[in-house]
Protein backbone atom coordinates (compact mmCIF):
# COMPACT_ATOMS: atom_id res chain seq x y z
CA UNK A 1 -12.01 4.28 -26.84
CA UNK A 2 -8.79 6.47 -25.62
CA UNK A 3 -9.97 9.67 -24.33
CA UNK A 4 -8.43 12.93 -24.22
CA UNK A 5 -6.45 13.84 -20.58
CA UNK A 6 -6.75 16.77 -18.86
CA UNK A 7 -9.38 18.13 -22.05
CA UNK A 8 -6.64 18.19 -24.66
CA UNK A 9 -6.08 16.12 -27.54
CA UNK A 10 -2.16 16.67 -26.61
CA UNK A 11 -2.36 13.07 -24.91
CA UNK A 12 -4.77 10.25 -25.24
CA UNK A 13 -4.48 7.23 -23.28
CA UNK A 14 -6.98 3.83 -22.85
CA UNK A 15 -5.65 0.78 -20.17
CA UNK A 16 -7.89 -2.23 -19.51
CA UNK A 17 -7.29 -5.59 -18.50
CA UNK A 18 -5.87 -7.94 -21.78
CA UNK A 19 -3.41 -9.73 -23.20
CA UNK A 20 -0.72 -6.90 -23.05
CA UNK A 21 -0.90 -5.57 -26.65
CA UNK A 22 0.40 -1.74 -27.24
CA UNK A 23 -0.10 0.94 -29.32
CA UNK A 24 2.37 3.49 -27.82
CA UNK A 25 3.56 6.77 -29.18
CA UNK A 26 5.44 8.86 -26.87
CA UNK A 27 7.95 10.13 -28.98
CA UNK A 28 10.60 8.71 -26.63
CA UNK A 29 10.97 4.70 -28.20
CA UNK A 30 12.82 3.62 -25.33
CA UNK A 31 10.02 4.99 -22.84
CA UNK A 32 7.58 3.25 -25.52
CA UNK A 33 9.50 -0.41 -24.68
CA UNK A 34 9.48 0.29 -21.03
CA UNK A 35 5.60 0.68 -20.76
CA UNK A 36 5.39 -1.86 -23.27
CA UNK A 37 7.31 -4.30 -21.00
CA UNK A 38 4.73 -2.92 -18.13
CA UNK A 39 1.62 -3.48 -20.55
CA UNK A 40 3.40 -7.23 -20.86
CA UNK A 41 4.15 -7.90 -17.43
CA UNK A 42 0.36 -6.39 -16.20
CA UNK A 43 -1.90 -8.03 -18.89
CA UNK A 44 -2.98 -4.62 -19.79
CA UNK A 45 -3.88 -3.49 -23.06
CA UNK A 46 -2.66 0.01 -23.61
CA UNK A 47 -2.94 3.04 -25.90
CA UNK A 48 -1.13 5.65 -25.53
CA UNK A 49 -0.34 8.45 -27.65
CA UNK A 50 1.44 11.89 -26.63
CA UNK A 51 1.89 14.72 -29.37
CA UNK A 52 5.57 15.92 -29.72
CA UNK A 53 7.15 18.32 -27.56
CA UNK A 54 10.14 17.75 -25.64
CA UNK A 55 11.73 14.72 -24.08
CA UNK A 56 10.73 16.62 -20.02
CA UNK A 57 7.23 17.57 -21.40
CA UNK A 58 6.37 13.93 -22.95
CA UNK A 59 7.54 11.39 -20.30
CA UNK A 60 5.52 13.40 -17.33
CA UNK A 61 2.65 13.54 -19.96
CA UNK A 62 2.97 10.22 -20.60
CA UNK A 63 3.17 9.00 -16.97
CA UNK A 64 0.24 11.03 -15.73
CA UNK A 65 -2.08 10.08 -18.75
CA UNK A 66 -1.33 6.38 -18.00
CA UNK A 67 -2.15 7.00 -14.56
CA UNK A 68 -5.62 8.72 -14.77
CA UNK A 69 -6.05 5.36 -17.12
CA UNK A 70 -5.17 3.12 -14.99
CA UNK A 71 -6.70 4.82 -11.48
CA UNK A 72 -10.33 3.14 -12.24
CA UNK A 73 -8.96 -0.13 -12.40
CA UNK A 74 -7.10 -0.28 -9.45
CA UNK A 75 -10.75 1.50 -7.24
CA UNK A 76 -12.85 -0.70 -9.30
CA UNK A 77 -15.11 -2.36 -6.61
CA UNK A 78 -13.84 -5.27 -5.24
CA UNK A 79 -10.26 -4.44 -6.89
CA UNK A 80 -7.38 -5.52 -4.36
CA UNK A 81 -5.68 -1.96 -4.35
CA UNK A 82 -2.44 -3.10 -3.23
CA UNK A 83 0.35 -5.10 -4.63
CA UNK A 84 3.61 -6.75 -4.73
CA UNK A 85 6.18 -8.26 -7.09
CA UNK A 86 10.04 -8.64 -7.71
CA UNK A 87 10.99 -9.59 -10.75
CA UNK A 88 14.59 -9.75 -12.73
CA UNK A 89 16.08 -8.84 -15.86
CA UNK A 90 18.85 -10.31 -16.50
CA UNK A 91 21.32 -9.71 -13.51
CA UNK A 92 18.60 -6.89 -12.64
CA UNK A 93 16.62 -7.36 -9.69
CA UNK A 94 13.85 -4.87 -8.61
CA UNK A 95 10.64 -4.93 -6.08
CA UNK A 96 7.93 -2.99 -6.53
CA UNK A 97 5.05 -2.83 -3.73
CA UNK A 98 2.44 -0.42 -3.92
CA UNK A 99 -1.16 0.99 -3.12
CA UNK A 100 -3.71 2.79 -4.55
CA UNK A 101 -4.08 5.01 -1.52
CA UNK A 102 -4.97 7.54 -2.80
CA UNK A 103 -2.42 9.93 -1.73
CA UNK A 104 0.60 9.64 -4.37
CA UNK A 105 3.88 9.28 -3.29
CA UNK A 106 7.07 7.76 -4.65
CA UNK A 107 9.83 5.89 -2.67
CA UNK A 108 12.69 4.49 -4.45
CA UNK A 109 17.17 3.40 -3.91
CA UNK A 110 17.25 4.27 -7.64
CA UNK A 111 19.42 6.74 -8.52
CA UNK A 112 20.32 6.45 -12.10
CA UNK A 113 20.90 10.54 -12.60
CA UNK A 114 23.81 10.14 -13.87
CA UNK A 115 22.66 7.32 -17.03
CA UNK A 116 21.06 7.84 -19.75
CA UNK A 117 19.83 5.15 -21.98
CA UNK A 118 19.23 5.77 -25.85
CA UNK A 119 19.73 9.53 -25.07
CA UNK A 120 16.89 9.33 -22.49
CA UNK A 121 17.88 10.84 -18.97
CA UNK A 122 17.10 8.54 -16.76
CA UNK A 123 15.95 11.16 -14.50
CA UNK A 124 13.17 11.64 -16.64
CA UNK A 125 12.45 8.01 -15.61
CA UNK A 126 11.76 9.31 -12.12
CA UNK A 127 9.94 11.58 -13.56
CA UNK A 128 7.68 9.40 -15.13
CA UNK A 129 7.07 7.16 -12.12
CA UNK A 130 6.23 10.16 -9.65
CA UNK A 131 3.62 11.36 -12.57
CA UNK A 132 1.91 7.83 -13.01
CA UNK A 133 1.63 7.87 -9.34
CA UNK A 134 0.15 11.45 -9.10
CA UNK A 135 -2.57 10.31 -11.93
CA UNK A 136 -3.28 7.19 -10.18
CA UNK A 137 -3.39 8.01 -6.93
CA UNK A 138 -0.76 5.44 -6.01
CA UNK A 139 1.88 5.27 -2.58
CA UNK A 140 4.93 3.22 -4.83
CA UNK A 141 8.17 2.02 -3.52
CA UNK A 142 10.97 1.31 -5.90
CA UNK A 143 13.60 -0.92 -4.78
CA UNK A 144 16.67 -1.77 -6.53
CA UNK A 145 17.95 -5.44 -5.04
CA UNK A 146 20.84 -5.50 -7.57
CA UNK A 147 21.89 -4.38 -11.12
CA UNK A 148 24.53 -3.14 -12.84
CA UNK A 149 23.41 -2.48 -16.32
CA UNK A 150 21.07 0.33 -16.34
CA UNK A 151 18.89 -0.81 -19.42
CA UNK A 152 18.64 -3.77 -17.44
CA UNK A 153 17.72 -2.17 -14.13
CA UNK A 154 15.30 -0.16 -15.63
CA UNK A 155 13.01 -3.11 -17.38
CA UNK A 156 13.07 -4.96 -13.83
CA UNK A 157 11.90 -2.01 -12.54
CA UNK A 158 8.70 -1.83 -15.43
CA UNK A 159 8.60 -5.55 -15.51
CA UNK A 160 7.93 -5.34 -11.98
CA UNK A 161 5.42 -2.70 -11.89
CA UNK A 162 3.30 -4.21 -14.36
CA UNK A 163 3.21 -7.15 -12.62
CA UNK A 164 2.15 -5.50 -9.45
CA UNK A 165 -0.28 -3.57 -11.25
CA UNK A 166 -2.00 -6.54 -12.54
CA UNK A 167 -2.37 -8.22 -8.88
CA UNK A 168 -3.72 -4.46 -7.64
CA UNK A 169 -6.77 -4.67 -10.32
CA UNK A 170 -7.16 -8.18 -9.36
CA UNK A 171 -10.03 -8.83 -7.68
CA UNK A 172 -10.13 -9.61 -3.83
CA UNK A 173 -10.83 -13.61 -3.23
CA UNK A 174 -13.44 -14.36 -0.47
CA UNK A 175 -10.30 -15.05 2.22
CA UNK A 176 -8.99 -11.43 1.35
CA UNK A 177 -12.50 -10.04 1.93
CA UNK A 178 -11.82 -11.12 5.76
């Protein structure tokens, strides 16, 4: 069942582990595609559902909600906590490491400031990464290999994060427990 964040009905987010199906309402559709591709790439299931306002208010509503959903999955016991992946789009390329340390922090060679995709700023992207790691709890570094198209940088960047969500939740095998 989604539950309320921070004790308003403004937002209301639910992530566990699926088969990647969405039902995502930010009020921003490209935002909605980019956690959908995350959702994808992760093997989450996600709803998420943030009540209009503007563009600044919903993505770092959005980000932090999915967060505080997806912070018991990565401390779950016996949950790996820490993660890795690169993965493309297109003639995007983007790595993503990061750990659920517990102190949040966000690390990135993106600077797409001056883009905007379907009227989104994609500072607001930054936006929504540094959020989903204050709700989670997560130390996340960002790195651009190569791209040129920004749509396409910013799905290997989501693509990418879901995936290194999904091996975070994962849990540890014996050899790891070492």
């Amino acid at each position: 069942m989604a539950r309320p964040v921070d004790g308003v009905d403004r937002v209301r987010a639910r992530v566990v582990r699926g088969s990647g199906t969405t039902n995502i309402g930010t009020g921003l559709p490209v935002l909605d595609h980019l956690i959908e591709l995350l959702a994808r790439y992760g093997g989450f299931d996600v709803a998420l559902q943030v009540a209009p306002e503007g563009a600044d208010a919903e993505v770092s509503a959005a980000g932090r909600a999915l967060g505080e959903a997806l912070a018991p999955l990565l401390r779950a016991a016996g949950a790996r906590g820490h993660a890795s992946a690169v993965v493309p789009a297109d003639e995007a390329l983007a790595h993503v490491s990061l750990e659920a340390s517990g102190r949040p922090l966000v690390v990135s060679n993106v600077d797409l400031s001056d883009a905007q995709v379907a009227g989104l700023g994609t500072d607001l992207v930054a936006r929504f990464l540094d959020e989903l790691s204050q709700g989670a709890g997560l130390t996340l570094h960002v790195r651009l290999v190569h791209g040129e198209d920004t749509g396409h940088v910013l799905e290997s960047i989501f693509k990418a994060l879901g995936a290194a969500l999904a091996q975070a939740c994962r849990a540890r095998t014996p050899k790891e427990e070492l």
